[in-house]
Protein backbone atom coordinates (compact mmCIF):
# COMPACT_ATOMS: atom_id res chain seq x y z
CA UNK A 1 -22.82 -10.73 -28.03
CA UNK A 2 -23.66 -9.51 -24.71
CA UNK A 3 -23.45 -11.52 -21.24
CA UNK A 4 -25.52 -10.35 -18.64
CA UNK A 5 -23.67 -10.51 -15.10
CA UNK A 6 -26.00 -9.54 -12.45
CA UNK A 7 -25.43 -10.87 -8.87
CA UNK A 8 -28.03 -10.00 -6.28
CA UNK A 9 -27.00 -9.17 -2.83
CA UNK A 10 -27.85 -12.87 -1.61
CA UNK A 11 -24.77 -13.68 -4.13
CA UNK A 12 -22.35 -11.66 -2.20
CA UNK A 13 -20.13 -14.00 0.49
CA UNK A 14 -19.76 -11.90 3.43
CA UNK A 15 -16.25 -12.80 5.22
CA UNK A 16 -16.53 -13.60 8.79
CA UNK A 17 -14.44 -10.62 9.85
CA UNK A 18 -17.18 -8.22 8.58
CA UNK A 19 -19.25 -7.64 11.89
CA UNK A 20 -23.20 -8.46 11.29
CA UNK A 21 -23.90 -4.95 11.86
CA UNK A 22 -21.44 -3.90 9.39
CA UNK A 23 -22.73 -6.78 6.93
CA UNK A 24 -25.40 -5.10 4.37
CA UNK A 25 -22.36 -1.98 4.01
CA UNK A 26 -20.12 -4.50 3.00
CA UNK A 27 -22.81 -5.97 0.38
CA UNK A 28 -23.51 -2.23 -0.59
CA UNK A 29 -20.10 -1.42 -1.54
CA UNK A 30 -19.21 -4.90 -3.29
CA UNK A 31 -22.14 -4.39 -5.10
CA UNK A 32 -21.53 -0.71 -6.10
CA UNK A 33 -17.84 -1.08 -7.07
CA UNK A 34 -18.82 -4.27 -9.16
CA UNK A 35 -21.68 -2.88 -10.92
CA UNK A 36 -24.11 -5.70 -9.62
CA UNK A 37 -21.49 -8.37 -11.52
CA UNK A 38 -18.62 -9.38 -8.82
CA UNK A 39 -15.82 -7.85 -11.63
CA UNK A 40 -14.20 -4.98 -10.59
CA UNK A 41 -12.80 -1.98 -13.03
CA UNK A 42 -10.62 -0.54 -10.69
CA UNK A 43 -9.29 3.16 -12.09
CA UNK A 44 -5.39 3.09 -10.61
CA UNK A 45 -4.38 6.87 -9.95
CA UNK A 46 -1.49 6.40 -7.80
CA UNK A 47 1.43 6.62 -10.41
CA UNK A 48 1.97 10.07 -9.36
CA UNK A 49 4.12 8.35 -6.40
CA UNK A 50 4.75 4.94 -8.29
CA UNK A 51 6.12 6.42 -11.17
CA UNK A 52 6.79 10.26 -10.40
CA UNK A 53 6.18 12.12 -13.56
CA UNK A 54 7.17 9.81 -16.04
CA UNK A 55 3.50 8.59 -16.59
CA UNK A 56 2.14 12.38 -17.12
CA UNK A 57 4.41 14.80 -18.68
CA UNK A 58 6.93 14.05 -21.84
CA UNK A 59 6.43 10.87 -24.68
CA UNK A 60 5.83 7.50 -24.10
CA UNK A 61 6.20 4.11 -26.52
CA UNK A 62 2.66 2.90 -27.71
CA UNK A 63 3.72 0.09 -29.81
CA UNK A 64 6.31 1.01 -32.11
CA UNK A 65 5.88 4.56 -32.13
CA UNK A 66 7.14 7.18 -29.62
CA UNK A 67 3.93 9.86 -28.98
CA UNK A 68 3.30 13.03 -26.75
CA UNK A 69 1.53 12.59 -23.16
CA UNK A 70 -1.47 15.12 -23.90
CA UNK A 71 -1.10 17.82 -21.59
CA UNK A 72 -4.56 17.21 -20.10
CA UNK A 73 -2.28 14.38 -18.35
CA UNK A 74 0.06 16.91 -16.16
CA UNK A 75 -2.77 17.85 -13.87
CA UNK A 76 -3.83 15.20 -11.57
CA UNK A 77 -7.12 16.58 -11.52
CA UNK A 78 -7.80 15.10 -14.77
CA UNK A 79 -7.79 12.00 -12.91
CA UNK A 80 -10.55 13.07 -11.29
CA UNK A 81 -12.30 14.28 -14.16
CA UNK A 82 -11.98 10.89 -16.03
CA UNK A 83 -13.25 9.06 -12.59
CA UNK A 84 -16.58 11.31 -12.29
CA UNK A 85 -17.12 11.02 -15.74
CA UNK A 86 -16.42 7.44 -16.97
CA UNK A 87 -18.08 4.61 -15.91
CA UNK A 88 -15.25 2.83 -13.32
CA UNK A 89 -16.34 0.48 -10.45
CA UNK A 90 -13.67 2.35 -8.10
CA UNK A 91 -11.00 5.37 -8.13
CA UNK A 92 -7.52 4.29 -6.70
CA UNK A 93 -5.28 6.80 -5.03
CA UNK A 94 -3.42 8.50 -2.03
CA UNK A 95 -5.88 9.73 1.14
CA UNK A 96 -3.64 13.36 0.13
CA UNK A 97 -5.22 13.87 -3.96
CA UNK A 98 -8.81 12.76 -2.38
CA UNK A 99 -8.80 15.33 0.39
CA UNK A 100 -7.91 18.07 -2.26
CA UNK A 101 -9.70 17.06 -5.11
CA UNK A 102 -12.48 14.53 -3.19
CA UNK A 103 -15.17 17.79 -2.72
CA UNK A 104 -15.36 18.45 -5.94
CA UNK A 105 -15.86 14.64 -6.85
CA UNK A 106 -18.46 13.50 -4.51
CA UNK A 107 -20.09 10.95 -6.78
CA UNK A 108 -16.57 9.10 -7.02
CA UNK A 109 -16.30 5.46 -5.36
CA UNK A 110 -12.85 5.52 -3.68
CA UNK A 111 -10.49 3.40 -2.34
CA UNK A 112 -7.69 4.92 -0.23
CA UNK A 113 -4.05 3.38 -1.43
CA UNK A 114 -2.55 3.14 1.63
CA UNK A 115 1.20 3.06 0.62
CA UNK A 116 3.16 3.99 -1.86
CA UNK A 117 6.49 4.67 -2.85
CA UNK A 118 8.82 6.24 -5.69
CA UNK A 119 10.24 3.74 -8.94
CA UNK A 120 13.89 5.66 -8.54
CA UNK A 121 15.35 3.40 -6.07
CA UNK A 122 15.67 -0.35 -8.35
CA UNK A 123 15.62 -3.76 -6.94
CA UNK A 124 19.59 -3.74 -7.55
CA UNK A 125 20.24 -1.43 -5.08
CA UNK A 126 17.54 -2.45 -2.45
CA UNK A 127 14.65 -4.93 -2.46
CA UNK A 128 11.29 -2.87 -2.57
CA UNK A 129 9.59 -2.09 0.87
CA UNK A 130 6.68 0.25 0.76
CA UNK A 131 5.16 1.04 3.79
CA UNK A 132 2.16 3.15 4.84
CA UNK A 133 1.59 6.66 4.03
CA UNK A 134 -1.44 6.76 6.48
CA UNK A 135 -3.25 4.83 9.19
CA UNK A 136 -6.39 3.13 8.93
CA UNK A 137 -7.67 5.67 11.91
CA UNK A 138 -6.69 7.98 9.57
CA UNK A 139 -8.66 7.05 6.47
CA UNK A 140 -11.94 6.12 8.96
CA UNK A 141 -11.57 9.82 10.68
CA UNK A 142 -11.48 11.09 7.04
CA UNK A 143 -14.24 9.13 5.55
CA UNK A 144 -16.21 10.21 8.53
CA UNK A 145 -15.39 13.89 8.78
CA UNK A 146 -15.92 14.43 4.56
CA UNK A 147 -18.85 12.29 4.35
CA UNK A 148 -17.00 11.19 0.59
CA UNK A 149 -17.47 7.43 -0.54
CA UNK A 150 -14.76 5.77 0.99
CA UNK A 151 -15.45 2.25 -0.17
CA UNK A 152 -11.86 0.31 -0.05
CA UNK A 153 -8.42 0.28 1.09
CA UNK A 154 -5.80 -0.70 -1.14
CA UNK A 155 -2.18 -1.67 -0.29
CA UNK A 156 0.74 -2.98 -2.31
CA UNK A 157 2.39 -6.87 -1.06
CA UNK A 158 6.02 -6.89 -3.15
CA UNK A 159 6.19 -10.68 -2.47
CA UNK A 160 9.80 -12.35 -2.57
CA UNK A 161 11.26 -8.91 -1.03
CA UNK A 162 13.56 -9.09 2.21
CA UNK A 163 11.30 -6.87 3.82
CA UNK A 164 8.18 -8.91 2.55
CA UNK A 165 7.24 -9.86 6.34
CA UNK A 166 6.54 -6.15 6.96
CA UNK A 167 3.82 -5.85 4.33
CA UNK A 168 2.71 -9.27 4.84
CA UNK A 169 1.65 -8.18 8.29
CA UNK A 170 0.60 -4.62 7.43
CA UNK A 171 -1.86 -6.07 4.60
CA UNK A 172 -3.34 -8.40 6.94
CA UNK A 173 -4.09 -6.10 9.54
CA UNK A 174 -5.78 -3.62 6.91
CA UNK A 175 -8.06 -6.11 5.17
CA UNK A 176 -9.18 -6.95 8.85
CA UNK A 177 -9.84 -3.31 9.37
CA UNK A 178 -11.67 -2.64 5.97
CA UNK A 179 -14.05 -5.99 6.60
CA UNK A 180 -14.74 -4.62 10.27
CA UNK A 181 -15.84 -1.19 8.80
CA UNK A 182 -18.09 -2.94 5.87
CA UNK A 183 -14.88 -2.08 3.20
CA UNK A 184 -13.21 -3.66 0.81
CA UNK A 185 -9.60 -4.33 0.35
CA UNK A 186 -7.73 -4.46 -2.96
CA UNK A 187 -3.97 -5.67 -2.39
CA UNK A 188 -1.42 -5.15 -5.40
CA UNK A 189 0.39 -8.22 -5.28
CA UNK A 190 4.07 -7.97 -7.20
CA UNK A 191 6.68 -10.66 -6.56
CA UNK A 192 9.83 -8.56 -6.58
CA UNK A 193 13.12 -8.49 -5.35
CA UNK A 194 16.55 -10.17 -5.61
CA UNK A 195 14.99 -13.67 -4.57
CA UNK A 196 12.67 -13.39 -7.48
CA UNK A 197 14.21 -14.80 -10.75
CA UNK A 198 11.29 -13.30 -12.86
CA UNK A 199 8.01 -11.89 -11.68
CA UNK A 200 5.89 -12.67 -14.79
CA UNK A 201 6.47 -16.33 -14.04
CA UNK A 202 3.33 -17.67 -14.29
CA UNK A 203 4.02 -19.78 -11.41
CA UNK A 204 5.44 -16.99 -8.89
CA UNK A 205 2.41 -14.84 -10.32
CA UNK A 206 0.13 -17.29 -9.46
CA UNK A 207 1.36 -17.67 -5.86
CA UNK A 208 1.35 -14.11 -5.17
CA UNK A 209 -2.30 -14.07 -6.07
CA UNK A 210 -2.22 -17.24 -3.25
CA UNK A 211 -0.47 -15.04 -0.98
CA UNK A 212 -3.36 -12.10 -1.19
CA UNK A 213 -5.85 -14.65 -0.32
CA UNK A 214 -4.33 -15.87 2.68
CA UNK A 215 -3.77 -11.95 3.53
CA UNK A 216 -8.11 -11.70 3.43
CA UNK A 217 -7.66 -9.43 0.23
CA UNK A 218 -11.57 -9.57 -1.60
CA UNK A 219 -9.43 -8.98 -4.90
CA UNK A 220 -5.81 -8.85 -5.96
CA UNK A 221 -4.41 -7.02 -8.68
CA UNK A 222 -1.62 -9.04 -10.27
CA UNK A 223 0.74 -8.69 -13.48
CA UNK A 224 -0.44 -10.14 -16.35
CA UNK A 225 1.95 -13.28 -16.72
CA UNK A 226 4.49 -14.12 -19.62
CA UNK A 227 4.93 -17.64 -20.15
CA UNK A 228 8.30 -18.51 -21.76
CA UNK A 229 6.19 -20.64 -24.19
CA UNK A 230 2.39 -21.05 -24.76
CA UNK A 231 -0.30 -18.09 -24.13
CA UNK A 232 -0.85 -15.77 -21.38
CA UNK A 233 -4.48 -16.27 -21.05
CA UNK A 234 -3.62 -20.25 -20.50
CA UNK A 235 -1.02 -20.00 -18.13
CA UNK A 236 -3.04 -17.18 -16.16
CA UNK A 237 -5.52 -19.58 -15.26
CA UNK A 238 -2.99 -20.68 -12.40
CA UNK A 239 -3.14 -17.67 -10.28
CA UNK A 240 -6.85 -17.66 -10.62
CA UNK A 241 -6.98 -21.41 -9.11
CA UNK A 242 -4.62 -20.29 -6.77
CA UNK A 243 -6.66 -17.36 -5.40
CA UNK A 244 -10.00 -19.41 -5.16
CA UNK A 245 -13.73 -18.24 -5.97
CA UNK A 246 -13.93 -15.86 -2.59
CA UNK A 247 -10.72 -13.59 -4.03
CA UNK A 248 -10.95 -12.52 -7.29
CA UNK A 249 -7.95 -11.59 -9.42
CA UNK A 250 -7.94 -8.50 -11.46
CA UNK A 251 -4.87 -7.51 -14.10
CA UNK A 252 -2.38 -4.59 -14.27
CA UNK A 253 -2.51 -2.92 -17.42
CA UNK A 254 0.57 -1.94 -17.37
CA UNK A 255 2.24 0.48 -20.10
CA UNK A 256 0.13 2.12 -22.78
CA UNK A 257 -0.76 0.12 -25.84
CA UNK A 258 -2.78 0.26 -28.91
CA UNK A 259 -6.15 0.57 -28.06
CA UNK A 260 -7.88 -2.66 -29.65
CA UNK A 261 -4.88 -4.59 -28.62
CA UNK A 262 -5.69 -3.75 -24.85
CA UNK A 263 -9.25 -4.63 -25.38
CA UNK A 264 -8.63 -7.73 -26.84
CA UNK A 265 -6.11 -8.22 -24.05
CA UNK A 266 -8.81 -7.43 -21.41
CA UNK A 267 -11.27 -9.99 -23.09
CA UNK A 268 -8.84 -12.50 -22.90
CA UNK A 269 -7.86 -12.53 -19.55
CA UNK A 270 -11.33 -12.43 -18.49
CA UNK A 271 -13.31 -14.72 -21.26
CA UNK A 272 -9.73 -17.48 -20.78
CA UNK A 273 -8.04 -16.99 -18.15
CA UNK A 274 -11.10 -16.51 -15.55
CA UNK A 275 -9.99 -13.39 -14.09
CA UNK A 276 -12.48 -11.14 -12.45
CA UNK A 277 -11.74 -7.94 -13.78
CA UNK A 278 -8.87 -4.91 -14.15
CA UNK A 279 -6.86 -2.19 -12.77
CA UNK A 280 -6.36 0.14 -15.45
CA UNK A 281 -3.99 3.34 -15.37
CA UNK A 282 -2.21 4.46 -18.20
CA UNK A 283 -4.20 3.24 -20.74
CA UNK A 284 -6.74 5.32 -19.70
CA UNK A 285 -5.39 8.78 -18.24
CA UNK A 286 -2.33 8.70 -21.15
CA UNK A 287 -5.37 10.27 -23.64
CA UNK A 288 -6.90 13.74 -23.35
CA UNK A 289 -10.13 13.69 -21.66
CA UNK A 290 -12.99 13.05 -23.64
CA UNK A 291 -10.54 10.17 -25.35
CA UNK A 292 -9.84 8.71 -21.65
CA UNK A 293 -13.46 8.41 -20.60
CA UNK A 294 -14.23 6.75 -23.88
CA UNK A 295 -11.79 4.16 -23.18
CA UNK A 296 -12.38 3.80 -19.65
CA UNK A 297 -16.23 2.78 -21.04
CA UNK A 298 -14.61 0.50 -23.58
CA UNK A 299 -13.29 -1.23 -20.54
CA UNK A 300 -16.10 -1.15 -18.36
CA UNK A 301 -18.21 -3.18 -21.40
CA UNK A 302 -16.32 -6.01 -21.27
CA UNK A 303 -15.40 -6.21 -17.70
CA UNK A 304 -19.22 -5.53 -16.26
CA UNK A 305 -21.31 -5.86 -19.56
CA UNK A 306 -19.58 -8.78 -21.04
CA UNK A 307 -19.66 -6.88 -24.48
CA UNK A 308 -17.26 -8.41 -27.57
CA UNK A 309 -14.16 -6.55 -28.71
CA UNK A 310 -16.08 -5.46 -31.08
CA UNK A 311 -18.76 -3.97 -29.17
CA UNK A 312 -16.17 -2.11 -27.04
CA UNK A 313 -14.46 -1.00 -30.05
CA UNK A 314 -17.85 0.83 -30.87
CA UNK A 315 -18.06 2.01 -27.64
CA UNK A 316 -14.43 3.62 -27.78
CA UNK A 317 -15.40 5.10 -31.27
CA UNK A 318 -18.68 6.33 -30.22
């Protein structure tokens, strides 16, 4: 059965770091990158630094079995393709893909991650410190000069880290900046390092999603937690009391998986646990591309048209 979301713009809670002049911009691009609902299906594209190629060339484990990456996968412009195509709330990635691809893509809703960094070097070695690949000025000069729909900034917080001060203060300073320009930020937040005993901990998941609050984030993208007994979609009702009503948590998805087991996953964590929505990758570009926009709108009806598994099943299928 379908749940009808819609918020009206008198829904929307304005921060008081968003200027009144830059006020009904900020409404505008909640509105647009929630559909009208306040849930968010973000489309991540910034693996190609996060995870080199590993996510888009070679075979990957969905399940129990071991399947080719369709080719379609090796050109990032098929991210693009999917994002134009599908029906996302926002397209995640470096300012570098947008400015060559962005043209071409005009329609896209876009939010600029501002840092990345490579999976080679592991927490073993050195705790995780990713730091900006570009300035705010930078994204503000470049949403001005293309005229493309710049509507967020995104930044990763690896909680628990040694260098964790450094982001902590970076992420701060950028949701100020995206509220005083009527944008939104999105802030990945991972507990990781050596200090962290296990960063699907339920409780250390939950106060990371704490942690993005306090930072100004207007939603954070956390792992989906593994309790070492009970369900998920119980003990994931923690980080969304810990991030309050005015920051809304949305999940990784994390590696590929069957497709109805995703959905159902997806339904769960929204229809249980109270979380406001998802950032989906791999499950969606891992599939050639009239496969990945079908699943992309699989998503999008149950995060923004509160359609059954069911129903997104069909939708998939269709």
């Amino acid at each position: 059965m379908t749940h009808h979301l819609h918020i009206a713009a008198k829904d929307v809670i304005v921060p008081a770091d968003v200027p009144k002049l830059m006020a009904d911009e900020y409404v505008k691009n909640y509105l647009r990158i929630t559909h009208n609902t306040g849930r968010l299906m973000l489309f991540a594209g910034d693996q190609k630094i996060e995870h080199l190629n590993d996510d888009f060339y070679g075979k990957i484990k969905v399940g129990d079995k071991e399947v080719d990456i369709p080719l379609d996968d090796a050109d990032p412009e098929h991210l693009f393709r999917i994002a134009s195509k599908a029906k996302i709330g926002v397209f995640a990635t470096q300012l570098g893909l947008i400015a060559k691809y962005g043209l071409s893509y005009k329609e896209v809703p876009y939010l600029v991650k501002l840092n990345s960094k490579s999976h080679l070097v592991k927490t073993a070695q050195k705790d995780p410190l990713s730091i900006c690949t570009n300035t705010i000025n930078d994204v503000l000069k470049f949403k001005k000069d293309s005229g493309l729909n710049i509507v967020g900034l995104g930044y990763t917080v690896y909680v628990g880290s040694e260098f964790e001060g450094e982001m902590l203060r970076d992420a701060a300073q950028i949701a100020f900046h995206a509220h005083q320009n009527g944008m939104l930020a999105v802030f990945w937040m991972y507990p990781r390092g050596k200090a962290v005993p296990d960063e699907k901990d339920p409780h250390i998941v939950a106060g990371a999603a704490g942690v993005g609050a306090c930072l100004g984030a207007d939603f954070v993208k956390v792992n989906y937690p593994k309790p070492k007994e009970g369900k998920a979609s119980e003990a994931f009702k923690e980080a969304i009391l810990a991030a309050g009503k005015r920051t809304k948590v949305i999940t990784a998805g994390g590696g590929s998986k069957g497709v109805r087991d995703f959905l159902q996953e997806t339904w769960d964590q929204i229809n249980i646990s109270g979380c406001c929505g998802n950032a989906t990758g791999r499950n969606v570009h891992q599939k050639p591309l009239d496969e990945a926009i079908k699943m992309a709108n699989a998503i999008s009806a149950i995060t923004v048209e509160g359609k059954n598994v069911e129903e997104a099943m069909e939708v998939y299928e269709g």
